[in-house]
Protein backbone atom coordinates (compact mmCIF):
# COMPACT_ATOMS: atom_id res chain seq x y z
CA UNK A 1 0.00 0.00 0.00
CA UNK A 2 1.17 3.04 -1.01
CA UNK A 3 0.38 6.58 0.88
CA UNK A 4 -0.10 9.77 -1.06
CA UNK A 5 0.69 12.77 0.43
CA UNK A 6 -0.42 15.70 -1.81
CA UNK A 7 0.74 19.47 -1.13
CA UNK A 8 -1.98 22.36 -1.41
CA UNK A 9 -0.21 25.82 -2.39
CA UNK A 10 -3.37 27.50 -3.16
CA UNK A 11 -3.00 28.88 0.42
CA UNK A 12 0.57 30.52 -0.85
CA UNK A 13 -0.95 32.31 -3.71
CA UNK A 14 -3.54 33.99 -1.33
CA UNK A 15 -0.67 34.86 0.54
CA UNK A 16 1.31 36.63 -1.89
CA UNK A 17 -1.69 38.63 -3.26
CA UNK A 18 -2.23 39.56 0.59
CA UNK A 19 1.46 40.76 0.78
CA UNK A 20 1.03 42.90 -2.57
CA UNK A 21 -1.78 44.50 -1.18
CA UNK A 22 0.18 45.07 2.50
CA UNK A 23 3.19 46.73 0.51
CA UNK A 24 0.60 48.72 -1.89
CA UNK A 25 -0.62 50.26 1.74
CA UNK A 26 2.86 50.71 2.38
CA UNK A 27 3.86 52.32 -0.47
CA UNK A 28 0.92 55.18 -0.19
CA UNK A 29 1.58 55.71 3.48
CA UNK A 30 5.47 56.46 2.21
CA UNK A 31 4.19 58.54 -0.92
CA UNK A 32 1.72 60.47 1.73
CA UNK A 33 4.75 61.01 4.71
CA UNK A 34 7.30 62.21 1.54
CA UNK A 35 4.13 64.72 0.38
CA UNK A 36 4.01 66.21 3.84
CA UNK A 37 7.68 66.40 4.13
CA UNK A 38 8.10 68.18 0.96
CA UNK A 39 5.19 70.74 2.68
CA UNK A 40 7.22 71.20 6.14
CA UNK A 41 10.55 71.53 3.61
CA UNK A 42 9.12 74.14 1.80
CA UNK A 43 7.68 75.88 5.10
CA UNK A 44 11.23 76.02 6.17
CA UNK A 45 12.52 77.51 3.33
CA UNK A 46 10.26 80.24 3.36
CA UNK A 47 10.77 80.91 6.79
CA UNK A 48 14.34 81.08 6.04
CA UNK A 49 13.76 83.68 2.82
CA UNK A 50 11.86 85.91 5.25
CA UNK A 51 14.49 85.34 8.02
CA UNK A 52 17.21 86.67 5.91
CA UNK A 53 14.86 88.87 4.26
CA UNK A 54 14.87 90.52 8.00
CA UNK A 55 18.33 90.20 8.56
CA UNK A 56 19.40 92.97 5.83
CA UNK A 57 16.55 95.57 6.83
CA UNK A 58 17.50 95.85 11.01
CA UNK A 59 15.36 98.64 10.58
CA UNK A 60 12.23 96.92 10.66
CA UNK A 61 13.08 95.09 13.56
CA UNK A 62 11.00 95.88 16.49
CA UNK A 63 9.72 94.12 19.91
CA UNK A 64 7.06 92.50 18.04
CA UNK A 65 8.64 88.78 17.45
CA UNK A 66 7.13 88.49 14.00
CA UNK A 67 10.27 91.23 12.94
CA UNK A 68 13.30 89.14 15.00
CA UNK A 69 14.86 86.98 12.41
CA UNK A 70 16.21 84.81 15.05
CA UNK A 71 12.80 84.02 16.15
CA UNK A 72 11.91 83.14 12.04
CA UNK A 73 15.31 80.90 11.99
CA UNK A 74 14.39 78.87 15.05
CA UNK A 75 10.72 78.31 13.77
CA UNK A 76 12.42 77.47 10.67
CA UNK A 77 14.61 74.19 12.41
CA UNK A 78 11.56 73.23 13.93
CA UNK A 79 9.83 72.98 10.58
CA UNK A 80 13.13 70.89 9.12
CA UNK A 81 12.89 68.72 12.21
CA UNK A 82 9.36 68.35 11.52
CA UNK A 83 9.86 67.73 8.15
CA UNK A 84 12.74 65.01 8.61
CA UNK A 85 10.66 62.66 10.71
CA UNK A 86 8.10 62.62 8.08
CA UNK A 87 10.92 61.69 5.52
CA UNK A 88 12.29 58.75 8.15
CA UNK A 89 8.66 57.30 8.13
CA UNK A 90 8.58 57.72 4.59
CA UNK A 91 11.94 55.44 3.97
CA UNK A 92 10.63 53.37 7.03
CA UNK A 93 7.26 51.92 5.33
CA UNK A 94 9.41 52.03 1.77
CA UNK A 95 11.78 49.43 3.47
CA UNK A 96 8.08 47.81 4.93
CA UNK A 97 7.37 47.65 1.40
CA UNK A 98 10.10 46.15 0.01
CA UNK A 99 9.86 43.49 2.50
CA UNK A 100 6.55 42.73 2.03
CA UNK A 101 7.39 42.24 -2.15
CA UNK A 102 9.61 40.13 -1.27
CA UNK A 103 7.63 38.17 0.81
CA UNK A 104 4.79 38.11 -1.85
CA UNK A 105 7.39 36.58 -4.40
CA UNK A 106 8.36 33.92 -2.17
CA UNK A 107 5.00 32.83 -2.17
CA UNK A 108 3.94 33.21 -6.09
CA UNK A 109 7.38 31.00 -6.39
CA UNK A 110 6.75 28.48 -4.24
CA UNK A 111 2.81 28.75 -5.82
CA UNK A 112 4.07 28.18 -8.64
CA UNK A 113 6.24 25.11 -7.61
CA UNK A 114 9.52 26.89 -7.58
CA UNK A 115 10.64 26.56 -4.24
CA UNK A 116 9.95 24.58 -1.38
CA UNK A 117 12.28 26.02 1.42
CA UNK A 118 11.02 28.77 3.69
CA UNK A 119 13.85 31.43 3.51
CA UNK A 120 15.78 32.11 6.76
């Protein structure tokens, strides 16, 4: 008597189509974080055009902080710091997504009969 053991990959195709759409999600949340990064960069830069804008007209300056160009540069690192966290999380879920392809092309593979070792 002879046993027959058969192997059902159907279960690895679902898998890799759910791992396309995980590093689709991925790749908008990194396209949406570099958008708003690019907004807080630009924000910055403007802050530092009026900043230096300030700088050469001393006679403007008054108590009021919107004329201190020191007050302008500060709000201006704030905005880069601001803006370079959104650009981490951007490369963050890019990496996400690049682990998720490959995770989805494991599966189609081994789907597809290709492989039959789980990677390490």
């Amino acid at each position: 008597m002879t046993a027959t053991i058969t192997i059902d990959f159907s279960s690895d195709f679902s898998a890799a189509a759910g791992y396309r759409r995980e590093a689709g999600r991925y790749y908008d949340r990194s396209a949406a974080a570099a958008r708003r990064a690019a907004g807080w960069y630009k924000l910055a830069a403007g802050k530092r055009e009026h900043a230096a804008w300030l700088t050469a007209r001393p006679d403007l300056w008054a108590e009021d902080p919107a004329f201190v160009p020191a007050l302008h540069e500060h709000t201006a690192a704030v905005f880069t710091r601001v803006a370079d966290r959104y650009l981490r999380s951007a490369f963050r879920n890019m990496d996400q997504a690049r682990h998720a392809n490959e995770r989805a092309a494991y599966h189609a593979a081994r789907h597809a009969g290709l492989t039959r070792k789980d990677p390490a």
